[in-house]
ModelCIF file with pLDDT and N, C-alpha, C, O atoms, coordinates in Angstrom:
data_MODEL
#
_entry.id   MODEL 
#
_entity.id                         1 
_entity.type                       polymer 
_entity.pdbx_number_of_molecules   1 
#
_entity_poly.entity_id                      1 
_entity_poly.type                           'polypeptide(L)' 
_entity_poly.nstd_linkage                   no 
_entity_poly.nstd_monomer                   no 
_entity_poly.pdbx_seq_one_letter_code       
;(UNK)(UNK)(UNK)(UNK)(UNK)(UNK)(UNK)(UNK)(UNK)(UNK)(UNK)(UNK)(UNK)(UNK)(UNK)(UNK)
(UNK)(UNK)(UNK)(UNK)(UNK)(UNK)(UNK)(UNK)(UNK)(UNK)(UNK)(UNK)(UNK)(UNK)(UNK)(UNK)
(UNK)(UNK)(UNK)(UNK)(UNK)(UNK)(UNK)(UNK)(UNK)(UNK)(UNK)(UNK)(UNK)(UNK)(UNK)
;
_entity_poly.pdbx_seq_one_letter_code_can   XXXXXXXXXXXXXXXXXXXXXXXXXXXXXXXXXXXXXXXXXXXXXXX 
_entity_poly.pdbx_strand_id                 A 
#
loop_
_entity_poly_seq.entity_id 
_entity_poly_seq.num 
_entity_poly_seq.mon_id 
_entity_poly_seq.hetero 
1 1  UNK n 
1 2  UNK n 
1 3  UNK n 
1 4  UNK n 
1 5  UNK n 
1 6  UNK n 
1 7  UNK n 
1 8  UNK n 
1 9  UNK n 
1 10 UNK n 
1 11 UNK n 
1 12 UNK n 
1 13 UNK n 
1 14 UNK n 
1 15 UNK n 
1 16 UNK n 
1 17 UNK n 
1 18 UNK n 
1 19 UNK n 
1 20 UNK n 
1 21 UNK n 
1 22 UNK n 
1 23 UNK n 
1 24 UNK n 
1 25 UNK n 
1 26 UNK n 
1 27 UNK n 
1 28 UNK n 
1 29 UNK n 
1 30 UNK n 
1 31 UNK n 
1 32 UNK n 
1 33 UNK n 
1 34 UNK n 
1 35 UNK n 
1 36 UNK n 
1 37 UNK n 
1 38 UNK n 
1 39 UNK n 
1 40 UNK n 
1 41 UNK n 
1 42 UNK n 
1 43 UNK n 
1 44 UNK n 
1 45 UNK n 
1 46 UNK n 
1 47 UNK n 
#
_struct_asym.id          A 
_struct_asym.entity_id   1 
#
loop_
_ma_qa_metric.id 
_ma_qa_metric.mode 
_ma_qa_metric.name 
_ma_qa_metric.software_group_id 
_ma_qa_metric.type 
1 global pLDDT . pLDDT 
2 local  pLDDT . pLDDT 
#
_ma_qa_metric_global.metric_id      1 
_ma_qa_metric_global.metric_value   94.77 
_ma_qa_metric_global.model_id       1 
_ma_qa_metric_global.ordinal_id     1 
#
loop_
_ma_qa_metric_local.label_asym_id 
_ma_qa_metric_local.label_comp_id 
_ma_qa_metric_local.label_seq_id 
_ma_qa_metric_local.metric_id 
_ma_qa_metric_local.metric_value 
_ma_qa_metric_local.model_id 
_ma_qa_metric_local.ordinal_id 
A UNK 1  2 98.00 1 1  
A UNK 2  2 97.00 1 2  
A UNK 3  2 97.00 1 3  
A UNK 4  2 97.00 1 4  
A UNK 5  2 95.00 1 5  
A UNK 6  2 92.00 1 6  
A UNK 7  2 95.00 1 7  
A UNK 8  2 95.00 1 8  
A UNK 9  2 96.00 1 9  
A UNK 10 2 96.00 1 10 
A UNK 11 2 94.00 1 11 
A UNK 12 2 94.00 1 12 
A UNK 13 2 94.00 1 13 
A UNK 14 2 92.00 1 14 
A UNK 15 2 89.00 1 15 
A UNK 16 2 93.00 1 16 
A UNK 17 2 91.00 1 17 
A UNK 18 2 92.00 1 18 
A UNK 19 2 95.00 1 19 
A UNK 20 2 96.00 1 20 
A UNK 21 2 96.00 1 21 
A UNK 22 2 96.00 1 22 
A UNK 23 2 97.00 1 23 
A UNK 24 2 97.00 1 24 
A UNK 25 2 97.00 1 25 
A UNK 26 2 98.00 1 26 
A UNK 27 2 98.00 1 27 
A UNK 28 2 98.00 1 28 
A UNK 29 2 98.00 1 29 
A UNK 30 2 98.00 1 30 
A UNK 31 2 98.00 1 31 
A UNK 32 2 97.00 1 32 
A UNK 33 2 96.00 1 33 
A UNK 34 2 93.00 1 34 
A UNK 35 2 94.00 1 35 
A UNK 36 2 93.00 1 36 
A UNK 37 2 93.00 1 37 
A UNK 38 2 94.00 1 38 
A UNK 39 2 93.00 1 39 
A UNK 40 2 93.00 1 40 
A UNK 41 2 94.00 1 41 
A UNK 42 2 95.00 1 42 
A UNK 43 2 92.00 1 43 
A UNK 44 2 91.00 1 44 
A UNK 45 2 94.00 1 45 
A UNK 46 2 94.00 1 46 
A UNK 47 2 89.00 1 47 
#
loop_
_atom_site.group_PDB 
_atom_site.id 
_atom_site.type_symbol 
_atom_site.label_atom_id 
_atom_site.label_alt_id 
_atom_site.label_comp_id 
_atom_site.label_asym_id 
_atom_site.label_entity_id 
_atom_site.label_seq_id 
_atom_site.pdbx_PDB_ins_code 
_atom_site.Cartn_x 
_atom_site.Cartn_y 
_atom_site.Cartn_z 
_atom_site.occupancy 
_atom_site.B_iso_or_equiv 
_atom_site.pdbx_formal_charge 
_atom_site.auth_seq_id 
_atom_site.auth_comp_id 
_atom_site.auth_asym_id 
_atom_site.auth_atom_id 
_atom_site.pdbx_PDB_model_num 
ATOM 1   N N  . UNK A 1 1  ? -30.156 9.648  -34.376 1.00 98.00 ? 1  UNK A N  1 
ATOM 2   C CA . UNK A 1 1  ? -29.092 10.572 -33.959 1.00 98.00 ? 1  UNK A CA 1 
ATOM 3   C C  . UNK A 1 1  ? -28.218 10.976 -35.140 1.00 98.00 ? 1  UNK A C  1 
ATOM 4   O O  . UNK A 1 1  ? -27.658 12.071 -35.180 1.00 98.00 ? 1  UNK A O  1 
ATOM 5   N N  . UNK A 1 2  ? -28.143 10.284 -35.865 1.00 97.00 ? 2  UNK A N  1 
ATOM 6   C CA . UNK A 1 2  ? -26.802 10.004 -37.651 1.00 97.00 ? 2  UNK A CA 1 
ATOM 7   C C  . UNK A 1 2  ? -28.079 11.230 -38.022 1.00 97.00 ? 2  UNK A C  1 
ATOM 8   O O  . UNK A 1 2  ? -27.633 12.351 -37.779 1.00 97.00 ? 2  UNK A O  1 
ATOM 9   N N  . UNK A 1 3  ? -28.951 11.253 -38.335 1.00 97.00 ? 3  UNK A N  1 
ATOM 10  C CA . UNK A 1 3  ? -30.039 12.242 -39.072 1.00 97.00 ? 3  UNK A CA 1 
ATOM 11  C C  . UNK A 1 3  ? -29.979 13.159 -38.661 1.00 97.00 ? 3  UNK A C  1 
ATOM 12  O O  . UNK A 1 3  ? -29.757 14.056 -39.474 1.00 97.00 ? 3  UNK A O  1 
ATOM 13  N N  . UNK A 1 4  ? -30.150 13.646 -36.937 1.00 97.00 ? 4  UNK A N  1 
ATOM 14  C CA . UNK A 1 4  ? -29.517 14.960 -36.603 1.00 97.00 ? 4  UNK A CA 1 
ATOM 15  C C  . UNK A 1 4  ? -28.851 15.969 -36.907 1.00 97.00 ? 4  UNK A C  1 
ATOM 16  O O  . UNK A 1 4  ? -29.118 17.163 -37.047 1.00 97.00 ? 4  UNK A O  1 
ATOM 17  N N  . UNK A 1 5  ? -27.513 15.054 -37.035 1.00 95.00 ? 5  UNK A N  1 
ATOM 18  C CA . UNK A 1 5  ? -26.067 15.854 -37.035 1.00 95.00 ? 5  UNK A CA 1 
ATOM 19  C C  . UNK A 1 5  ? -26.131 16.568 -38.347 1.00 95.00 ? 5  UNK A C  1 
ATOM 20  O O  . UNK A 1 5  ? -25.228 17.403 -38.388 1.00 95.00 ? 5  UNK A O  1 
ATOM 21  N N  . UNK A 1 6  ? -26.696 16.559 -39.193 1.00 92.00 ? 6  UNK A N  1 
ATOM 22  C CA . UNK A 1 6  ? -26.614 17.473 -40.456 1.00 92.00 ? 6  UNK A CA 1 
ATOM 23  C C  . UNK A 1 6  ? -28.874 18.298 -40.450 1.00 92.00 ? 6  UNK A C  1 
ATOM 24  O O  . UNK A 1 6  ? -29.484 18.515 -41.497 1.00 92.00 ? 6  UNK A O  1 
ATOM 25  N N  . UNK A 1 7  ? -29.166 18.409 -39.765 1.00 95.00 ? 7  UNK A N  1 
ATOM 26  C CA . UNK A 1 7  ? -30.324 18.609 -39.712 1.00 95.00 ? 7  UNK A CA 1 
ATOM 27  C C  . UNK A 1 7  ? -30.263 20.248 -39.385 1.00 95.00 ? 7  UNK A C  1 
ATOM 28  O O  . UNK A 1 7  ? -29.287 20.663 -38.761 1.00 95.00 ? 7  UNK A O  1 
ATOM 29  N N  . UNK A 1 8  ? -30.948 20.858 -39.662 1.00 95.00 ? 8  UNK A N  1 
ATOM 30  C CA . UNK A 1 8  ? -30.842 22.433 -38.624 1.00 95.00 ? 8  UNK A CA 1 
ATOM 31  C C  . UNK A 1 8  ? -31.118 22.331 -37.512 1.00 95.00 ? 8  UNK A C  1 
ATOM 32  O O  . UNK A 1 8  ? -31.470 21.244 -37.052 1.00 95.00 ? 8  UNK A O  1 
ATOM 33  N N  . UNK A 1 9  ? -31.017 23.652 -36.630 1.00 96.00 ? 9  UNK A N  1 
ATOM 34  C CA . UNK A 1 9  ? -31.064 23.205 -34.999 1.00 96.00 ? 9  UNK A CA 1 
ATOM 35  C C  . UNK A 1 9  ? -32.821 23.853 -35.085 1.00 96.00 ? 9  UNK A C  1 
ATOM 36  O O  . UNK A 1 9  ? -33.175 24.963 -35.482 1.00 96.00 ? 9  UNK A O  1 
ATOM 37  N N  . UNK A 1 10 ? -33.503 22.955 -34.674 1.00 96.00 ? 10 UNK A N  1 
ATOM 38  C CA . UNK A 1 10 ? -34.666 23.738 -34.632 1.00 96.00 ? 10 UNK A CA 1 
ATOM 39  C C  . UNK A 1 10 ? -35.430 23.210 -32.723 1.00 96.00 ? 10 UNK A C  1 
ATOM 40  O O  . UNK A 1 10 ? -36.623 23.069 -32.452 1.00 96.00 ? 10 UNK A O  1 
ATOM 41  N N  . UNK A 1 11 ? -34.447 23.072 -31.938 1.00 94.00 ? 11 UNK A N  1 
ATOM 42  C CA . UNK A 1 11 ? -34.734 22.762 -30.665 1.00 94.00 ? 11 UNK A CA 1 
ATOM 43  C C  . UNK A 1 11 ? -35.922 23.736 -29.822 1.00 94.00 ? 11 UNK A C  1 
ATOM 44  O O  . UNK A 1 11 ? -36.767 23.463 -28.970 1.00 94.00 ? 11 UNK A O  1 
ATOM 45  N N  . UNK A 1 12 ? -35.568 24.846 -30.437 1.00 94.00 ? 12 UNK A N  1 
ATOM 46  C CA . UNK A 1 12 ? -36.322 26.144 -29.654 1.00 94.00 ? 12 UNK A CA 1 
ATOM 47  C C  . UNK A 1 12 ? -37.751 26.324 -30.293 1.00 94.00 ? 12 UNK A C  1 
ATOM 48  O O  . UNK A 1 12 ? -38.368 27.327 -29.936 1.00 94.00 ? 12 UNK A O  1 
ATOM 49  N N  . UNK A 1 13 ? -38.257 25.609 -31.053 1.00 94.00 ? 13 UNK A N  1 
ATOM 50  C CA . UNK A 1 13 ? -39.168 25.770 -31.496 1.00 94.00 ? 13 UNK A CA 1 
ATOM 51  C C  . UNK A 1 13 ? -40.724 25.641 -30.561 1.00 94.00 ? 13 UNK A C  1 
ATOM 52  O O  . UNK A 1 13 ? -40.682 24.784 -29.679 1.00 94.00 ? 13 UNK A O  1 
ATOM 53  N N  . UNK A 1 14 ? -41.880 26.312 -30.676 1.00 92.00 ? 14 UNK A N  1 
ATOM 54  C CA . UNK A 1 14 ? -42.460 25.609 -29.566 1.00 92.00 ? 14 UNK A CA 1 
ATOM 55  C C  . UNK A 1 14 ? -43.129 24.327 -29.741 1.00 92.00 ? 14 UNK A C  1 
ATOM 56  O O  . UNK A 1 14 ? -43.366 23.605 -28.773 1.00 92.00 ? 14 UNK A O  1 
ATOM 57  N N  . UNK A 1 15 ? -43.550 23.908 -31.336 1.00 89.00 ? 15 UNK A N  1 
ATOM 58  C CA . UNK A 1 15 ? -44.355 23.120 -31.233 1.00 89.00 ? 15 UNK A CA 1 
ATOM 59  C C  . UNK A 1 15 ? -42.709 22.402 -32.105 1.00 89.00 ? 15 UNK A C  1 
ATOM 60  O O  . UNK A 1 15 ? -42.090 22.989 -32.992 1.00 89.00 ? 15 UNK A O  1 
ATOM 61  N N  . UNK A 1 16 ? -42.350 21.041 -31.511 1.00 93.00 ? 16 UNK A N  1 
ATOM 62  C CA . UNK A 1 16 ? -41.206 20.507 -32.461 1.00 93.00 ? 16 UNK A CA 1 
ATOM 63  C C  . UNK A 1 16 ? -42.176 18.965 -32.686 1.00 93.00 ? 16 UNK A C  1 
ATOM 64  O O  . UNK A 1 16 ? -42.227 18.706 -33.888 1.00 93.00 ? 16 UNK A O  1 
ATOM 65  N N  . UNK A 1 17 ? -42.806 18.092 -31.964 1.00 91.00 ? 17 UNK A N  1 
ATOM 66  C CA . UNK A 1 17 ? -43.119 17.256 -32.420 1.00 91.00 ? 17 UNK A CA 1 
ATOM 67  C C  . UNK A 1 17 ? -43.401 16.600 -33.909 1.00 91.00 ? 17 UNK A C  1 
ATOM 68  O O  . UNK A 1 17 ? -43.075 15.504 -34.366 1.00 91.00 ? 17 UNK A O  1 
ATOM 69  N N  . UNK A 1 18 ? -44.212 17.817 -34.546 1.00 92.00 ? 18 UNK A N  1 
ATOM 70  C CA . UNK A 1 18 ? -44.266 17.650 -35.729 1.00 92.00 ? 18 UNK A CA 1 
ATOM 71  C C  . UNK A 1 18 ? -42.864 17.794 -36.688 1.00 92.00 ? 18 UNK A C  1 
ATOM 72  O O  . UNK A 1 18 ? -43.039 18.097 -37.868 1.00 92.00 ? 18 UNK A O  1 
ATOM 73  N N  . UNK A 1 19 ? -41.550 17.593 -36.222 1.00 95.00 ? 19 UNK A N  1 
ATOM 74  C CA . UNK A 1 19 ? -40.356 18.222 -36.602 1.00 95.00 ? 19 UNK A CA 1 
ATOM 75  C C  . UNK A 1 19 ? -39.821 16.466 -36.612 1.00 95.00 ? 19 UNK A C  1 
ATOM 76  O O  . UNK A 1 19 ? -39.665 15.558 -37.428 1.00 95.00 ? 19 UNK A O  1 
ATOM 77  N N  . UNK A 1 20 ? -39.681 16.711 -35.164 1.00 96.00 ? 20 UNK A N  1 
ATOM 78  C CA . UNK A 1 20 ? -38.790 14.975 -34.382 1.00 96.00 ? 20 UNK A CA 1 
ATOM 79  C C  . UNK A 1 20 ? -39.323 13.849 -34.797 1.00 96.00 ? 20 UNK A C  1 
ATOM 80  O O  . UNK A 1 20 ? -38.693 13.114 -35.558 1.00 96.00 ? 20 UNK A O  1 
ATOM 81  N N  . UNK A 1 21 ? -40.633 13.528 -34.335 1.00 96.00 ? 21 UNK A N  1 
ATOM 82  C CA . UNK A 1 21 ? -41.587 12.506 -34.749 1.00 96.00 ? 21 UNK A CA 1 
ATOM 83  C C  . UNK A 1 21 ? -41.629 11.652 -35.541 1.00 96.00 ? 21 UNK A C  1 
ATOM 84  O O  . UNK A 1 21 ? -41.613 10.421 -35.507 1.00 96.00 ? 21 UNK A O  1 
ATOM 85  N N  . UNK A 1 22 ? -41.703 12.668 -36.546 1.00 96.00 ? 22 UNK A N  1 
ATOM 86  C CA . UNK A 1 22 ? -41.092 12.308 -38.069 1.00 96.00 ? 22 UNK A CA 1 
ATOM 87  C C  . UNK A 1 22 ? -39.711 11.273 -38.468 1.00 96.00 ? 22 UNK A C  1 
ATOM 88  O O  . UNK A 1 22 ? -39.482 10.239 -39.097 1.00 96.00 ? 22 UNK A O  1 
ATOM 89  N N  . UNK A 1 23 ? -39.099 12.143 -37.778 1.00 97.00 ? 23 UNK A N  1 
ATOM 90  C CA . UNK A 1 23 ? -37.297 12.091 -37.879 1.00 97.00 ? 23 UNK A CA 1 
ATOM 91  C C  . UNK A 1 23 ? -37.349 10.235 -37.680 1.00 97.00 ? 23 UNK A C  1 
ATOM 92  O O  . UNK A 1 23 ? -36.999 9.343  -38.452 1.00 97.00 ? 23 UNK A O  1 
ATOM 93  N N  . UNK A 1 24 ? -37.814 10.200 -36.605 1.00 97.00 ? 24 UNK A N  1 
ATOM 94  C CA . UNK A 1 24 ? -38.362 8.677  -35.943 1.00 97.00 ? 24 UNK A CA 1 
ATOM 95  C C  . UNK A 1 24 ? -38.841 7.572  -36.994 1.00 97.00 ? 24 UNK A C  1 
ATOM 96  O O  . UNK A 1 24 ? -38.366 6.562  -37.514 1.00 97.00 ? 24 UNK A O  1 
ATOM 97  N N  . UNK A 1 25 ? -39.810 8.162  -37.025 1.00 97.00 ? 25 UNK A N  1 
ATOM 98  C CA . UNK A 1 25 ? -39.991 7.764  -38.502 1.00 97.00 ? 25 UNK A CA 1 
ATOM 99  C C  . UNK A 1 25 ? -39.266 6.807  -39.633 1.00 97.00 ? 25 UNK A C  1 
ATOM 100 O O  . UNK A 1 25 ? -39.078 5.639  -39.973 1.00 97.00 ? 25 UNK A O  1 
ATOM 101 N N  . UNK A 1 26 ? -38.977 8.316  -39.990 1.00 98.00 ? 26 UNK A N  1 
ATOM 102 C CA . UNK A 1 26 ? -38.300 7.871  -41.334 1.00 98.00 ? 26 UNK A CA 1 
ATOM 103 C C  . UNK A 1 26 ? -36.636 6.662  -41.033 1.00 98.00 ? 26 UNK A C  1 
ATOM 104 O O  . UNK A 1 26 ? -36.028 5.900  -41.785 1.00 98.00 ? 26 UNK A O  1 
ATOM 105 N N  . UNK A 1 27 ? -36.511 6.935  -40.029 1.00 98.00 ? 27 UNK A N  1 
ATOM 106 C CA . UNK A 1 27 ? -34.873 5.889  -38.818 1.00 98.00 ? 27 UNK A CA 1 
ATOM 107 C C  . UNK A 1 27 ? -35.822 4.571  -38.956 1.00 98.00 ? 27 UNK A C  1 
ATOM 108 O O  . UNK A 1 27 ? -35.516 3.554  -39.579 1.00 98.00 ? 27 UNK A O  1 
ATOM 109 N N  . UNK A 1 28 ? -36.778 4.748  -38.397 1.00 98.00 ? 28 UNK A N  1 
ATOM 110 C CA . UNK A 1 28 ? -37.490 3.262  -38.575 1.00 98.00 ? 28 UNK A CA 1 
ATOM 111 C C  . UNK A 1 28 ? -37.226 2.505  -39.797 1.00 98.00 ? 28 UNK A C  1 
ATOM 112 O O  . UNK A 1 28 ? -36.537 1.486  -39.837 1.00 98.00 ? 28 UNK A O  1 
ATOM 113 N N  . UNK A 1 29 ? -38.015 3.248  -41.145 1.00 98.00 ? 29 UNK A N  1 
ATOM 114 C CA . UNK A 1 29 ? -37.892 2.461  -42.073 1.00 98.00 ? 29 UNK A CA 1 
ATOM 115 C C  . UNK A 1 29 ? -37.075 2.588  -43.100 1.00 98.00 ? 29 UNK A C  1 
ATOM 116 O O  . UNK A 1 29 ? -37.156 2.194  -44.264 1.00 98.00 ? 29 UNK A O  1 
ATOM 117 N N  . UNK A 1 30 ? -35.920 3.456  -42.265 1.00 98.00 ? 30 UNK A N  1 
ATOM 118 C CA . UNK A 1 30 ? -34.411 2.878  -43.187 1.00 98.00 ? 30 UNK A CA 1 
ATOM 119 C C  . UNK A 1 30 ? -33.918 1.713  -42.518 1.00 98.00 ? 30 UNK A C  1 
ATOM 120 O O  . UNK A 1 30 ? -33.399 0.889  -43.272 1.00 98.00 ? 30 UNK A O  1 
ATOM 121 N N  . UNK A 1 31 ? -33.945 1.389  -41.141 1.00 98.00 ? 31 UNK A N  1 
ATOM 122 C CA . UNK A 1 31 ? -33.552 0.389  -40.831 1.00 98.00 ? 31 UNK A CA 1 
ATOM 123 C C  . UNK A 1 31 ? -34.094 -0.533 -40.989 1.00 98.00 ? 31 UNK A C  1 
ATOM 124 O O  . UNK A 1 31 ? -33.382 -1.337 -41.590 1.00 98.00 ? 31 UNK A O  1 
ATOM 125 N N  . UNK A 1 32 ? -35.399 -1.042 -40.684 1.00 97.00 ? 32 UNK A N  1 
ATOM 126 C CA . UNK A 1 32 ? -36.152 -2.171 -40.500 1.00 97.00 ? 32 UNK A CA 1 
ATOM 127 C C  . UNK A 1 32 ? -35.680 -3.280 -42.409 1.00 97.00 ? 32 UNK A C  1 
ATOM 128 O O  . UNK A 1 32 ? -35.579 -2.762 -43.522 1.00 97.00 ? 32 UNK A O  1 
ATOM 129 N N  . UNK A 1 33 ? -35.564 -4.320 -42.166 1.00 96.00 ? 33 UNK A N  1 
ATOM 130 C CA . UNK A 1 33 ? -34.692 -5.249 -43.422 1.00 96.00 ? 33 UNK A CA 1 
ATOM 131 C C  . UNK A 1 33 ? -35.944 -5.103 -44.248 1.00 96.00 ? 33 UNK A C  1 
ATOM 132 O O  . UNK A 1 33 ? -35.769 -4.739 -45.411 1.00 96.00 ? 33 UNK A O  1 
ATOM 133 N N  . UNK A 1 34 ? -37.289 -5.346 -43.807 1.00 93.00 ? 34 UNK A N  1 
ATOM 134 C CA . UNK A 1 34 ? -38.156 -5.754 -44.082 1.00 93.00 ? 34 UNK A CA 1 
ATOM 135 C C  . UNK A 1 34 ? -38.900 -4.614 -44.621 1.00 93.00 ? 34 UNK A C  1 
ATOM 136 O O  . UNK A 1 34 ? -39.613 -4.426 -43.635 1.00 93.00 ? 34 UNK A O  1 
ATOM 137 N N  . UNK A 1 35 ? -39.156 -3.981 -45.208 1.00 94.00 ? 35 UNK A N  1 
ATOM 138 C CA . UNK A 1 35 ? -39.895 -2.743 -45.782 1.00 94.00 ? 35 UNK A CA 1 
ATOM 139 C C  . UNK A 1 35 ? -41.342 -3.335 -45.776 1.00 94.00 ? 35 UNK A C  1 
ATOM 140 O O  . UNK A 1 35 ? -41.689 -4.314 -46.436 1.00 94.00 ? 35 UNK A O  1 
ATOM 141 N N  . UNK A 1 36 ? -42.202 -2.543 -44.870 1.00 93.00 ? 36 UNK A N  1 
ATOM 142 C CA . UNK A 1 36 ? -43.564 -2.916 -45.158 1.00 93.00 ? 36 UNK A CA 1 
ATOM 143 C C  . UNK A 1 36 ? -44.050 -1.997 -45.653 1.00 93.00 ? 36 UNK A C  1 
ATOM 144 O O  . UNK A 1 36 ? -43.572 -0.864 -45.597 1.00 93.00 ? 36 UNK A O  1 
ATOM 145 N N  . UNK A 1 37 ? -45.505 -2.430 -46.464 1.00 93.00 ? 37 UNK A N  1 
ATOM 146 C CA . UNK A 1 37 ? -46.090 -1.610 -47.329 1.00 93.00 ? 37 UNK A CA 1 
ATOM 147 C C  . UNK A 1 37 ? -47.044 -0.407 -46.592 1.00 93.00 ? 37 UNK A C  1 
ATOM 148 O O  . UNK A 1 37 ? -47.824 -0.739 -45.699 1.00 93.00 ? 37 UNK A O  1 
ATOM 149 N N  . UNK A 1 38 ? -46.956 0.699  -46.928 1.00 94.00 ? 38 UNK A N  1 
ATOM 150 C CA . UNK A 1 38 ? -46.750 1.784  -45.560 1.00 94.00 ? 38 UNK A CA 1 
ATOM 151 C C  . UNK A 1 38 ? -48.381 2.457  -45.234 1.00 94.00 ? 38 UNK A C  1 
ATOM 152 O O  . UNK A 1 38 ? -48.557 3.127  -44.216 1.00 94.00 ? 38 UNK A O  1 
ATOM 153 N N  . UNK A 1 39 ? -49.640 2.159  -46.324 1.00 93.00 ? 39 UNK A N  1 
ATOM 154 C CA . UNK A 1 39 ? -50.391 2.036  -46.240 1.00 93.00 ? 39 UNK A CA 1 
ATOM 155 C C  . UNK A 1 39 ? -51.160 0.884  -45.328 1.00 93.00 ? 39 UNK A C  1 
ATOM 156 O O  . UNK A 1 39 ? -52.340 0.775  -44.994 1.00 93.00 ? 39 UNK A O  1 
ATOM 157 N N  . UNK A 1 40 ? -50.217 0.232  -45.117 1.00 93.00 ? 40 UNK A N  1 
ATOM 158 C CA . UNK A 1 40 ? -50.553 -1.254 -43.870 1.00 93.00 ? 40 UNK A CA 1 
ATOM 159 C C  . UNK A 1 40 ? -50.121 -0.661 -42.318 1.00 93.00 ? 40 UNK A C  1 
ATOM 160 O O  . UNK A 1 40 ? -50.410 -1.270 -41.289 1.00 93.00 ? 40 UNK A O  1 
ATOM 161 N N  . UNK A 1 41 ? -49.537 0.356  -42.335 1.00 94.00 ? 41 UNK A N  1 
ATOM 162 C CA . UNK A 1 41 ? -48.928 0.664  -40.953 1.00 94.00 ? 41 UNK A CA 1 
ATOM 163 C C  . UNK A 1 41 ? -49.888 2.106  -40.386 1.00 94.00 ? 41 UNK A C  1 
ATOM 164 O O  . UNK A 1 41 ? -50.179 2.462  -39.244 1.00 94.00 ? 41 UNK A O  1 
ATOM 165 N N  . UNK A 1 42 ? -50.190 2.680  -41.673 1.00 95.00 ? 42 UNK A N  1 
ATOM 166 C CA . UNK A 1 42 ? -51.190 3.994  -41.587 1.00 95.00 ? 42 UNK A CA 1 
ATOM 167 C C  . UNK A 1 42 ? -51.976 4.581  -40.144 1.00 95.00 ? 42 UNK A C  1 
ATOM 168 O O  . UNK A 1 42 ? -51.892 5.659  -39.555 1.00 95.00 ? 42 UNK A O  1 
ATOM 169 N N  . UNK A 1 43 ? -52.672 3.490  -39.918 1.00 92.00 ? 43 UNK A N  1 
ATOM 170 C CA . UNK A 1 43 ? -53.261 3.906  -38.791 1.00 92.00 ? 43 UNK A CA 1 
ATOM 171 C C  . UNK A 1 43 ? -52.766 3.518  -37.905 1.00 92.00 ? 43 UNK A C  1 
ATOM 172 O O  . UNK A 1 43 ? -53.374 3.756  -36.861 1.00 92.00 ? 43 UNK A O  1 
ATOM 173 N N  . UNK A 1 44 ? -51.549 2.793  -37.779 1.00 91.00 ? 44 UNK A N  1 
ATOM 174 C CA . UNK A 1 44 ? -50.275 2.778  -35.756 1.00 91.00 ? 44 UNK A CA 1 
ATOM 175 C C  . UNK A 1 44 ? -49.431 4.077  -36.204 1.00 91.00 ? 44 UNK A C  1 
ATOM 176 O O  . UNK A 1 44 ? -48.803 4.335  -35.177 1.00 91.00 ? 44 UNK A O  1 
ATOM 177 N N  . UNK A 1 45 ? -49.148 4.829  -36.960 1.00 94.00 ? 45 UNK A N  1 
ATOM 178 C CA . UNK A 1 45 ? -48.686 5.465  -37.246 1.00 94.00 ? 45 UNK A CA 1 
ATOM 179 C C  . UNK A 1 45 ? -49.965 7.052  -36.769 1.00 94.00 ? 45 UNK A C  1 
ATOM 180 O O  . UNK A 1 45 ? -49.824 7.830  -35.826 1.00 94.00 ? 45 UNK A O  1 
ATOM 181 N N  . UNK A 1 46 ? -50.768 7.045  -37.519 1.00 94.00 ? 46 UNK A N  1 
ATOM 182 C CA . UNK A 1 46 ? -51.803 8.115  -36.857 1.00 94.00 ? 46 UNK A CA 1 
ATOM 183 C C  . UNK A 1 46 ? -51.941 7.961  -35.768 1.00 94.00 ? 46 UNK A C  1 
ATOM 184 O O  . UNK A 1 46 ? -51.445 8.931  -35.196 1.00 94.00 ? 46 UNK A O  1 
ATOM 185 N N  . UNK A 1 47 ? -52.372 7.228  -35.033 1.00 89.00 ? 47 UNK A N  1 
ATOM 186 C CA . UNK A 1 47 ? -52.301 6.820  -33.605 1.00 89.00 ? 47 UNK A CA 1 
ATOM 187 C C  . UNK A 1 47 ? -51.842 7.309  -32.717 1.00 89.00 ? 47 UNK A C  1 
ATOM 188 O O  . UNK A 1 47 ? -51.910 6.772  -31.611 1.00 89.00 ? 47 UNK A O  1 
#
């Protein structure tokens, strides 16, 4: 949601997944303490 608030509004878009998804993402592994090596996560991530 903190990533949002300065993001453009791109709500109306039709395809946004490839937009948000992401966003998810990247919130994950600023938070997580533990940084895993991201080639180890590759395919739950394609998935």
């Amino acid at each position: 949601c903190k990533y949002l608030e300065d993001e453009p509004a791109l709500a109306g878009l039709k395809i946004t997944t490839s937009i948000y998804d992401p966003i998810l993402i990247f919130a994950w592994y600023a938070v997580v303490p533990d940084k895993p090596e991201l080639h180890e996560v590759q395919r739950e991530i394609y998935k």
